[in-house]
N, C-alpha and C. Protein backbone atom coordinates (compact mmCIF):
# COMPACT_ATOMS: atom_id res chain seq x y z
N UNK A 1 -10.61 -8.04 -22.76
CA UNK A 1 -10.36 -8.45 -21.39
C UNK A 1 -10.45 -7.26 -20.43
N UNK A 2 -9.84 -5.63 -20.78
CA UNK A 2 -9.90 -5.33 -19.87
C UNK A 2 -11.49 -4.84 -19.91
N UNK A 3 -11.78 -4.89 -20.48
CA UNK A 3 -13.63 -4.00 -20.63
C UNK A 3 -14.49 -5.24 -19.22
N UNK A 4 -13.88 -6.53 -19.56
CA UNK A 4 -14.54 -6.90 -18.48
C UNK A 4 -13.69 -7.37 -17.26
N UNK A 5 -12.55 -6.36 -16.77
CA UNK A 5 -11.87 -6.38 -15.95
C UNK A 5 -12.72 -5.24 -15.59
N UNK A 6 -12.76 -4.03 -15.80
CA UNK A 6 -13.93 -3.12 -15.71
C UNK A 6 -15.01 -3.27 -15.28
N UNK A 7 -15.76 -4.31 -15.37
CA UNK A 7 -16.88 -4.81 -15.19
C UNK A 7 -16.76 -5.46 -13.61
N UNK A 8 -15.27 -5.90 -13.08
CA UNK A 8 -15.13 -6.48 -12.28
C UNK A 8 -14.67 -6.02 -11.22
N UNK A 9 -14.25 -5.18 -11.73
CA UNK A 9 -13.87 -3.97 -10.47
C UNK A 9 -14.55 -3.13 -9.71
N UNK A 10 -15.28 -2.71 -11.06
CA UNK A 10 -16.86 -2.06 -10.57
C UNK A 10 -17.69 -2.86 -9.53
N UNK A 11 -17.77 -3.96 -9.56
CA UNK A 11 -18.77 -4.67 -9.14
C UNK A 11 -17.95 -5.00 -7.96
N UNK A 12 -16.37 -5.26 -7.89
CA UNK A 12 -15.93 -5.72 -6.64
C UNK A 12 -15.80 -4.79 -5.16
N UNK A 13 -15.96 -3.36 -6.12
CA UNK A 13 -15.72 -2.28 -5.61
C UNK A 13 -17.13 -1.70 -4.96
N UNK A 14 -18.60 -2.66 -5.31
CA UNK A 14 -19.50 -1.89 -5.19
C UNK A 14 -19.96 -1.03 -5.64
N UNK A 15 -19.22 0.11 -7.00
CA UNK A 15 -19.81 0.69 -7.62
C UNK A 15 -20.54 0.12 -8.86
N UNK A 16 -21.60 -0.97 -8.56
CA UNK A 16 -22.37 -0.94 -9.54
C UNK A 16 -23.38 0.46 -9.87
N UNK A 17 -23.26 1.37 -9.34
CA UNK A 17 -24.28 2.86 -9.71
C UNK A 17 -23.31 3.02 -11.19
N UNK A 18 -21.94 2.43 -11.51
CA UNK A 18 -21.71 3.41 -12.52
C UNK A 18 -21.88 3.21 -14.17
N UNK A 19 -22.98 1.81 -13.95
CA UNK A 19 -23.55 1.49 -14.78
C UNK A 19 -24.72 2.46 -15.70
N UNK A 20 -24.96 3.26 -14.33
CA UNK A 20 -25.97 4.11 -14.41
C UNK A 20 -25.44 5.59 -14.43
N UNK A 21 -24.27 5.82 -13.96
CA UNK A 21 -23.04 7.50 -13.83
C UNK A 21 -22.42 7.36 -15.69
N UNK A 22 -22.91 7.94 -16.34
CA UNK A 22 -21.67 7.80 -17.66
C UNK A 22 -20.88 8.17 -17.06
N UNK A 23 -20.09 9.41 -16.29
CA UNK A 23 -18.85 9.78 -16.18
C UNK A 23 -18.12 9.11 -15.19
N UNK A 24 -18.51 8.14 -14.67
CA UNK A 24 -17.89 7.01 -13.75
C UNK A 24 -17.35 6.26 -14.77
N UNK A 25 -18.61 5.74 -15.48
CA UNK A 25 -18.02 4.65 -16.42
C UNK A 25 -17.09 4.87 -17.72
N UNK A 26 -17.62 6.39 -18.01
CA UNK A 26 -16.11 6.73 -18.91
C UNK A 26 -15.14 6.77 -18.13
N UNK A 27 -14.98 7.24 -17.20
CA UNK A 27 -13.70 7.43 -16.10
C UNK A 27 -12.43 6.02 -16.15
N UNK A 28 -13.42 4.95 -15.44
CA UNK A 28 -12.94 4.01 -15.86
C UNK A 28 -12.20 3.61 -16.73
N UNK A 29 -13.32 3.49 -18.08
CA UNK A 29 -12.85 2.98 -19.21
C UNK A 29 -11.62 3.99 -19.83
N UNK A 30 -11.51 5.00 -19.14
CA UNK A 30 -10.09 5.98 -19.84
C UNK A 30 -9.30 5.42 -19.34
N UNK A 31 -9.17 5.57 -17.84
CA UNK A 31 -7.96 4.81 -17.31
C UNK A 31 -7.70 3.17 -17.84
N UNK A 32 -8.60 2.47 -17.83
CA UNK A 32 -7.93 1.29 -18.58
C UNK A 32 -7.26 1.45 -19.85
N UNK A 33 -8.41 2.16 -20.46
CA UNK A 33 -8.12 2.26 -22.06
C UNK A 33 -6.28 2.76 -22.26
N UNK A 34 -5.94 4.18 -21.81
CA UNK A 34 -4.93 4.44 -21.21
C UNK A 34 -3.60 3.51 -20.49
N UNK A 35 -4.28 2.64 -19.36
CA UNK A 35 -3.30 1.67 -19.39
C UNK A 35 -2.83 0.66 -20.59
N UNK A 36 -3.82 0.38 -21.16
CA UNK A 36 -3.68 -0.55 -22.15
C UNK A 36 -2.40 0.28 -23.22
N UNK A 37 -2.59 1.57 -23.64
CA UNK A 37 -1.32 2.38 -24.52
C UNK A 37 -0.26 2.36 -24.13
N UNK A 38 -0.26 2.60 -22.77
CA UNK A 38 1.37 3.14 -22.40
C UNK A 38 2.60 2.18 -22.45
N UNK A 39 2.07 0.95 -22.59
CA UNK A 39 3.30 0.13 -22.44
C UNK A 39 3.36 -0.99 -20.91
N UNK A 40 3.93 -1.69 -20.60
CA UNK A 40 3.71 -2.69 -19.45
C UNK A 40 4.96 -1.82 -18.58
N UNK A 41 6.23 -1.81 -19.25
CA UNK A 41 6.73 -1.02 -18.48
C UNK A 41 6.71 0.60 -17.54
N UNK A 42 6.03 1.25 -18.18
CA UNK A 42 5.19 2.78 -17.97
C UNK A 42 4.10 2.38 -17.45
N UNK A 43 3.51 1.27 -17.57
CA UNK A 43 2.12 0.68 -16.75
C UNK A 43 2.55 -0.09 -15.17
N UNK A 44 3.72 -0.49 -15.26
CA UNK A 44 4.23 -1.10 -14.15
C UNK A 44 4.80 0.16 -12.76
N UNK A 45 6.01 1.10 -13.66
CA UNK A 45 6.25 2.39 -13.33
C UNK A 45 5.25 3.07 -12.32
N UNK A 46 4.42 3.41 -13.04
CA UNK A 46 3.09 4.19 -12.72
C UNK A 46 2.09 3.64 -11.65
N UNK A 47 2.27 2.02 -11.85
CA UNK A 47 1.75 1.16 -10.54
C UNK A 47 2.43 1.32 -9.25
N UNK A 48 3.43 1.38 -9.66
CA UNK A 48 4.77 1.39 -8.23
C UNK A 48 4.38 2.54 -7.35
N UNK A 49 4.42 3.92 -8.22
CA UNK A 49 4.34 5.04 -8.26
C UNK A 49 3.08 5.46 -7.26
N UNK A 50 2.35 4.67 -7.73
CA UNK A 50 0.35 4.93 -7.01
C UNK A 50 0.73 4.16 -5.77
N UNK A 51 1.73 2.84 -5.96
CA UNK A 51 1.43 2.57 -4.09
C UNK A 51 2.35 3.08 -3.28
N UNK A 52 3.66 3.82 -3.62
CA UNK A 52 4.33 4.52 -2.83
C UNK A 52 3.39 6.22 -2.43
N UNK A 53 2.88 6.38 -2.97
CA UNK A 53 1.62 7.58 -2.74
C UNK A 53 1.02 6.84 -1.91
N UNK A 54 0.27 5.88 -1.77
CA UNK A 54 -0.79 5.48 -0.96
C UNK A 54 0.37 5.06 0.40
N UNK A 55 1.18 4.61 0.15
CA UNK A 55 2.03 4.01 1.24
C UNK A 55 2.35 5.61 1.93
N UNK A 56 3.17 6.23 1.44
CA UNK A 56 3.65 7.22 1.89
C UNK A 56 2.39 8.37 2.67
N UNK A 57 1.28 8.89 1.52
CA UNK A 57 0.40 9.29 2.61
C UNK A 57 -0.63 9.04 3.38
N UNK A 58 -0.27 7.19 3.55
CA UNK A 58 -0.81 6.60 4.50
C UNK A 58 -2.78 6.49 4.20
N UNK A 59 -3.04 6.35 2.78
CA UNK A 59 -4.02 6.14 2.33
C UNK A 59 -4.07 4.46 2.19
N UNK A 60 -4.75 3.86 2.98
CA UNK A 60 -4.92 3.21 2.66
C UNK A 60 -6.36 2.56 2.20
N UNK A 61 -7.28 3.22 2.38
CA UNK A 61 -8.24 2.60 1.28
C UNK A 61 -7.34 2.58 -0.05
N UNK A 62 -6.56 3.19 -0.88
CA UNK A 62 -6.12 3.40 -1.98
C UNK A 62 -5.50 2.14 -2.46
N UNK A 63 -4.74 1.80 -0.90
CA UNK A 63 -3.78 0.36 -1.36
C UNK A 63 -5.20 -0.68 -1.39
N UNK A 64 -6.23 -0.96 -0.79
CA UNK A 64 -7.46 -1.64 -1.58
C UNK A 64 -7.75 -1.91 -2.86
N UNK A 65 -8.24 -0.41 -3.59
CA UNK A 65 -8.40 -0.41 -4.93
C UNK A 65 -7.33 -0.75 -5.59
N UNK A 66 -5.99 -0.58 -5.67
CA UNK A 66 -5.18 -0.93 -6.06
C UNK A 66 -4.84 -2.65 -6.10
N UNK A 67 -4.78 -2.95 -4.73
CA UNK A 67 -4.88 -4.50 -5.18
C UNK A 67 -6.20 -4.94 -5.80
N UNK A 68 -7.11 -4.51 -5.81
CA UNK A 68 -8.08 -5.22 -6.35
C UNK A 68 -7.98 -4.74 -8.02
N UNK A 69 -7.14 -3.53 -8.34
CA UNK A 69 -6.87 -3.10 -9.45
C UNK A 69 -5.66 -4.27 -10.85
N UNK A 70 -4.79 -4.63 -9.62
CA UNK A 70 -4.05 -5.28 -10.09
C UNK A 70 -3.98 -6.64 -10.92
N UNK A 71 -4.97 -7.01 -11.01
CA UNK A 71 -5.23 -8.69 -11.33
C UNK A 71 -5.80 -7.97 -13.04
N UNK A 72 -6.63 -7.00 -13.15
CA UNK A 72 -7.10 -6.51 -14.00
C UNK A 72 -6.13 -5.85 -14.82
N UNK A 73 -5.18 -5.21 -13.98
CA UNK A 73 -4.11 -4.53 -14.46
C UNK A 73 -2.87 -5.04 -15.55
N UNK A 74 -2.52 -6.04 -14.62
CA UNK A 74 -1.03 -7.20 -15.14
C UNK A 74 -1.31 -8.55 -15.57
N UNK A 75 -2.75 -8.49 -16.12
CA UNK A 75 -3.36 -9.82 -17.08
C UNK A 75 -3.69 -10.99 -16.28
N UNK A 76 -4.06 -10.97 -14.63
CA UNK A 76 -4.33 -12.20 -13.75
C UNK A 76 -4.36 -12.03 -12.49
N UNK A 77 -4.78 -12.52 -11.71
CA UNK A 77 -4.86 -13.16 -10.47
C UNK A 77 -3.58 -12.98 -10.02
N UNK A 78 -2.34 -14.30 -10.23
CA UNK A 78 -1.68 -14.24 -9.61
C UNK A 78 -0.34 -13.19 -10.49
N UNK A 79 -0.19 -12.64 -11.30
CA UNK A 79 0.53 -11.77 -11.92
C UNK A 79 0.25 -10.35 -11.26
N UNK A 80 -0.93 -10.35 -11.08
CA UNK A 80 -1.98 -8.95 -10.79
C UNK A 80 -0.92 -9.38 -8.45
N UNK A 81 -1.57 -9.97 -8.06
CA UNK A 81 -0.78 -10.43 -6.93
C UNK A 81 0.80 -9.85 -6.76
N UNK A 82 1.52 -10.67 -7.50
CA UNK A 82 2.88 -10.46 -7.36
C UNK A 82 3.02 -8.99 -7.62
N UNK A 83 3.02 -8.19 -8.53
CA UNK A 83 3.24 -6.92 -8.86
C UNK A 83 2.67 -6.18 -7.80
N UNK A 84 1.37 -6.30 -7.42
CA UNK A 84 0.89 -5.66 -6.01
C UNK A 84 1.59 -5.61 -5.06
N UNK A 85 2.32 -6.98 -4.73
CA UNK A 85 2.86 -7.15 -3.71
C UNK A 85 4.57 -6.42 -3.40
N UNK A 86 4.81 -6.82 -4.93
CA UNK A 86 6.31 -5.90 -5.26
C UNK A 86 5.94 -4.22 -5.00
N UNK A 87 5.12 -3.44 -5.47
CA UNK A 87 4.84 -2.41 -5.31
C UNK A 87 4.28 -1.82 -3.50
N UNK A 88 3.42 -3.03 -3.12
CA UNK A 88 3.45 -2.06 -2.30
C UNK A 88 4.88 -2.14 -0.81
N UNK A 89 5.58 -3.32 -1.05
CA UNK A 89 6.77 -3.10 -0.55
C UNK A 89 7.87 -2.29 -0.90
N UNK A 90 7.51 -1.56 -2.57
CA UNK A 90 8.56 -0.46 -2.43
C UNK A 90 8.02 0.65 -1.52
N UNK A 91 6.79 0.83 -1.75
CA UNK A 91 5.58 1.90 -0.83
C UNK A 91 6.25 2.00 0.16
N UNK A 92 5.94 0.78 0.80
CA UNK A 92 6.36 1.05 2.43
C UNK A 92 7.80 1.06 2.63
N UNK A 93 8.89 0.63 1.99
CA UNK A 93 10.27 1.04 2.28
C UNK A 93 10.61 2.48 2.01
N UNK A 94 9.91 3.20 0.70
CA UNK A 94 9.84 4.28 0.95
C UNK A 94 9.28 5.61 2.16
N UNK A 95 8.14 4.93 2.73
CA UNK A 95 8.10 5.57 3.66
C UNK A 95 8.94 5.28 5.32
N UNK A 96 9.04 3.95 5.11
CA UNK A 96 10.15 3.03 6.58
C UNK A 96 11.25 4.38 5.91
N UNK A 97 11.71 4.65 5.17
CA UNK A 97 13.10 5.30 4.73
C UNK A 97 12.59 6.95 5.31
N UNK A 98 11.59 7.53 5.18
CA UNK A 98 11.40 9.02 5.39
C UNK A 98 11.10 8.71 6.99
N UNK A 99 11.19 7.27 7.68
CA UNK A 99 10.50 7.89 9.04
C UNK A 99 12.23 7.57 9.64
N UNK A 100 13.46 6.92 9.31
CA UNK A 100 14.44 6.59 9.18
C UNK A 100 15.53 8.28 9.44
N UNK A 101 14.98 8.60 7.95
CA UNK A 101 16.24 9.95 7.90
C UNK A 101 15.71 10.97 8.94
N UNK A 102 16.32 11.91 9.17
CA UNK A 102 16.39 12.88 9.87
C UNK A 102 15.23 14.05 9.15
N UNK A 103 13.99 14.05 9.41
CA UNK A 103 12.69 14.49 8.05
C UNK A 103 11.58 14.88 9.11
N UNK A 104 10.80 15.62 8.82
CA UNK A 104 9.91 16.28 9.70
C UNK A 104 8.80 15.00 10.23
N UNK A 105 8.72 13.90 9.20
CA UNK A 105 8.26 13.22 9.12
C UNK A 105 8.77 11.82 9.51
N UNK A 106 9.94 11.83 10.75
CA UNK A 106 10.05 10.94 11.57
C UNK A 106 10.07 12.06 12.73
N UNK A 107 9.67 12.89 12.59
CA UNK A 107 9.80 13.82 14.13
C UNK A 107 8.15 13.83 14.72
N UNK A 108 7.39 13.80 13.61
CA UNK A 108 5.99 13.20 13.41
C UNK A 108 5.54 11.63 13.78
N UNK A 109 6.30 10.84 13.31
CA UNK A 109 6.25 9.18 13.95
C UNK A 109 6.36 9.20 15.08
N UNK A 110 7.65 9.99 15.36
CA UNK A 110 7.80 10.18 17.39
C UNK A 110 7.01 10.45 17.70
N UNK A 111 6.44 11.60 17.80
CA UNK A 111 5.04 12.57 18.17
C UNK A 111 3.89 11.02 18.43
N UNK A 112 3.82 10.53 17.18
CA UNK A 112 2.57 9.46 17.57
C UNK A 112 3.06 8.51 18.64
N UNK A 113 4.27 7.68 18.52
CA UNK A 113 4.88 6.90 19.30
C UNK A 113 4.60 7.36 21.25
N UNK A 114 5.07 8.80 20.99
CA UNK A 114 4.95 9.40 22.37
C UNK A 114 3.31 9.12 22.97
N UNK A 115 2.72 9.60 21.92
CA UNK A 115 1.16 9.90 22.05
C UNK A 115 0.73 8.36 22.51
N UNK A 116 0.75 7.34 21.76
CA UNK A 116 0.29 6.02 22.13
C UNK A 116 0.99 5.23 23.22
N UNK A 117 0.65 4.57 24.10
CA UNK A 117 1.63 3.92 24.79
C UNK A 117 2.20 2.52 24.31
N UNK A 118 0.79 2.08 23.63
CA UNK A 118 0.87 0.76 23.08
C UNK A 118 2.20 0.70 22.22
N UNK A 119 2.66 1.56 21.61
CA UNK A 119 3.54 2.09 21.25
C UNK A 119 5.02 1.48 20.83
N UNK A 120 5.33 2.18 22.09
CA UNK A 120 6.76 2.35 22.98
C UNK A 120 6.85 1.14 22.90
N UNK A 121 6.16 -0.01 23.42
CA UNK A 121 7.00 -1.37 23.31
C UNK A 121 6.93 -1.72 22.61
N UNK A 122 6.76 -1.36 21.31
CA UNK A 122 6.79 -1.83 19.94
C UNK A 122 8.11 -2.23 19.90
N UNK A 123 9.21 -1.16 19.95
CA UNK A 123 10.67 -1.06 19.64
C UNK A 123 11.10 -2.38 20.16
N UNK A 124 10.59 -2.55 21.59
CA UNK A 124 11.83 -3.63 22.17
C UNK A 124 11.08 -5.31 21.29
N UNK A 125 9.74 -5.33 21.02
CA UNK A 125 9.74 -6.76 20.67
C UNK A 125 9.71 -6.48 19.04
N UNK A 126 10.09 -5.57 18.28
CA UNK A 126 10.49 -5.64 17.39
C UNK A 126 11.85 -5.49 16.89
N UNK A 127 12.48 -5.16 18.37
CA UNK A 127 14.20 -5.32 18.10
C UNK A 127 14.51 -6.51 18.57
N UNK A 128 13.68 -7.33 19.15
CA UNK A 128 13.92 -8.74 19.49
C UNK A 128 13.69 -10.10 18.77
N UNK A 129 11.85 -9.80 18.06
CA UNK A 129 11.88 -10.22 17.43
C UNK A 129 11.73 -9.95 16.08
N UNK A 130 12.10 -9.19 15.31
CA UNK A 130 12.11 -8.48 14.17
C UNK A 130 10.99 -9.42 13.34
N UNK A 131 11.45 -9.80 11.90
CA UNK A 131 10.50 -10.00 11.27
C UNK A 131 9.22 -10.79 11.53
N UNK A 132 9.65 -11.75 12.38
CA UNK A 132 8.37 -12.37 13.48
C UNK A 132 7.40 -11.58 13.70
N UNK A 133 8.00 -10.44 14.94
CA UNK A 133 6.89 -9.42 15.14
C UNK A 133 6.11 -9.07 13.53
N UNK A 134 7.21 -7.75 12.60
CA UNK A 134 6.32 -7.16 11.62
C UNK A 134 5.48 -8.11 11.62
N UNK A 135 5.71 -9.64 10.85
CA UNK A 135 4.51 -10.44 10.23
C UNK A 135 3.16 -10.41 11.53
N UNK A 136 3.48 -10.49 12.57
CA UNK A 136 2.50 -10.82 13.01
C UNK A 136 1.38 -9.41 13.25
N UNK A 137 2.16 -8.17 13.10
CA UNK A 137 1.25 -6.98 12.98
C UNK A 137 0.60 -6.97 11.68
N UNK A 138 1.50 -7.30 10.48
CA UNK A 138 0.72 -6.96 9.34
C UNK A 138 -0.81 -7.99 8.87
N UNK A 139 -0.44 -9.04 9.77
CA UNK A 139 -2.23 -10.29 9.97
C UNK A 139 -2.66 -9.57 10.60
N UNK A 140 -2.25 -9.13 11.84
CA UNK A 140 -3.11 -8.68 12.89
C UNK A 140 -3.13 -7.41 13.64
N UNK A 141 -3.87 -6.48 12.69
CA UNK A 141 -3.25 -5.33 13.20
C UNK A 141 -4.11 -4.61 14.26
N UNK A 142 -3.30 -4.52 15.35
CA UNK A 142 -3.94 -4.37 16.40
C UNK A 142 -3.12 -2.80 17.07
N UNK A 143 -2.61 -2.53 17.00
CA UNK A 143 -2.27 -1.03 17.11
C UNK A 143 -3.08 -0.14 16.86
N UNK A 144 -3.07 0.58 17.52
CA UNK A 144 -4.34 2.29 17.86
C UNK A 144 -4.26 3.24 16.75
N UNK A 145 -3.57 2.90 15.21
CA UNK A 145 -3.08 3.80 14.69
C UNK A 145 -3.57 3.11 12.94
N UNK A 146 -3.37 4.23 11.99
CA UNK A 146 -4.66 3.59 11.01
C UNK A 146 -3.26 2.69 10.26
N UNK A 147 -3.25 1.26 9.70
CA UNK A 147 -2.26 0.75 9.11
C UNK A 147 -1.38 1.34 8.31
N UNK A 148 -1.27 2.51 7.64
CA UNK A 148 -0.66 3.08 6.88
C UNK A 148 0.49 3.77 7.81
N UNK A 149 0.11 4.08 8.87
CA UNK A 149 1.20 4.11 10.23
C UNK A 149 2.48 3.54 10.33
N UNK A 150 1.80 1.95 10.36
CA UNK A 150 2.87 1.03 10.68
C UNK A 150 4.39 1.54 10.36
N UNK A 151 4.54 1.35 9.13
CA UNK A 151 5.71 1.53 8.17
C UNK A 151 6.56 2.88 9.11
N UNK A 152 5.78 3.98 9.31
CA UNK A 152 6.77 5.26 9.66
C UNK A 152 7.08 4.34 11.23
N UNK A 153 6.19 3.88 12.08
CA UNK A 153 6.43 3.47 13.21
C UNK A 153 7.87 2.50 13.30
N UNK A 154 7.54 1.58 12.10
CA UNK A 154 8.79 0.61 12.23
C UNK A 154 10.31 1.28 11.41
N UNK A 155 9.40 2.33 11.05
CA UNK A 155 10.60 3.38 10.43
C UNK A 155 11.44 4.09 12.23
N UNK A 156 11.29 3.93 12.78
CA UNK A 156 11.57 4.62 14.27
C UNK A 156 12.33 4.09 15.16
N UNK A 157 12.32 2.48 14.77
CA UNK A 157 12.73 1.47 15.67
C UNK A 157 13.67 1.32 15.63
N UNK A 158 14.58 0.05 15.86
CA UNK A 158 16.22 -0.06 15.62
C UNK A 158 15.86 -1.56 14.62
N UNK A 159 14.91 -1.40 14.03
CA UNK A 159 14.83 -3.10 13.01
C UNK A 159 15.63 -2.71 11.68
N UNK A 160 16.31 -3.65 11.25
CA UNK A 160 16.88 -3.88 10.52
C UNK A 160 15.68 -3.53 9.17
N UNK A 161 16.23 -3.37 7.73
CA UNK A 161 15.54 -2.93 6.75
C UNK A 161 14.77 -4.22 6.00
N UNK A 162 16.05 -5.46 5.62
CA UNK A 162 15.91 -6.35 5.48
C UNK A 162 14.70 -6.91 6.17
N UNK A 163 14.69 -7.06 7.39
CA UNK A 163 13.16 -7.68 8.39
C UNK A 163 12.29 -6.91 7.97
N UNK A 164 12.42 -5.78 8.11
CA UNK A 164 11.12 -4.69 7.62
C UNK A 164 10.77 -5.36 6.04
N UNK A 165 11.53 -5.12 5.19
CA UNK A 165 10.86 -5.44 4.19
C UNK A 165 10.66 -6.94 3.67
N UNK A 166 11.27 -7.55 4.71
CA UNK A 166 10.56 -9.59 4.72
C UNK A 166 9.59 -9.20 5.17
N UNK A 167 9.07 -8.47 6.14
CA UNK A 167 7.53 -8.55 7.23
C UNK A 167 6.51 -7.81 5.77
């Protein structure tokens, strides 16, 4: 299964060249092969782990491959789904939490907040309407700032954690 989870990733991903790269396609096949040893729990771990990295330094092509990683990863579609989805909400509470504490890296969220105007009224219709708003940024993200943003931004606000991590 996973050899042609491999097959599917590649192809979902557009790298069909690595049909033709051996060291793409060994690449691959280590990391699966690899996932397949470690265990579901150390495989789950290690999933969490990759989207609080992508969450935190705001990579988000990464959170892409990753969901598209996941279905291949946790034996399905919707298994591969849920675990994505659990992970990358620890991601982003981890970073909502560093733009939160007192960290160079909510003194940095300000900095952007200041910089954008679109901004600034983030706070009041997300202290008004909390999880309403998040949901409707995370469909539609229309802010000047690359999505991996969001999270430190709503890390800044006065929203509750709970809304943050329903949105």
């Amino acid at each position: 299964m996973r050899v042609g989870g491999r097959a599917a990733l590649v192809s979902a991903l557009g790298l069909d060249f690595a049909t033709e790269n051996p060291e793409l396609r060994d690449g691959l096949d280590s990391v699966l092969n690899y996932a397949a040893t470690i265990g579901t729990e150390s495989e789950l771990a290690l999933f969490v782990l990759a989207w609080t990295a992508v969450k935190v330094l705001c990579f988000d092509a990464g959170g892409v491959i990753l969901a598209l990683a996941s279905g291949i990863l946790f034996g399905g579609v919707i298994q591969g789904a849920v675990v994505s989805a659990f992970s990358a909400t620890v991601g982003s509470s981890v970073a909502f939490g560093l733009a939160k504490l007192d960290t160079p890296v909510r003194k940095k969220a300000l900095e952007v907040v200041e910089e954008y105007p679109s901004l600034r009224g983030i706070e009041k219709v997300v202290a008004k309407d909390g999880i309403k708003a998040i949901l409707t940024l995370r469909l539609a993200p229309v802010l000047p700032i690359p999505i991996g943003m969001y999270n430190y931004v709503y890390g800044v606000t006065n929203i509750p954690f709970i809304d943050f991590a329903g949105g």
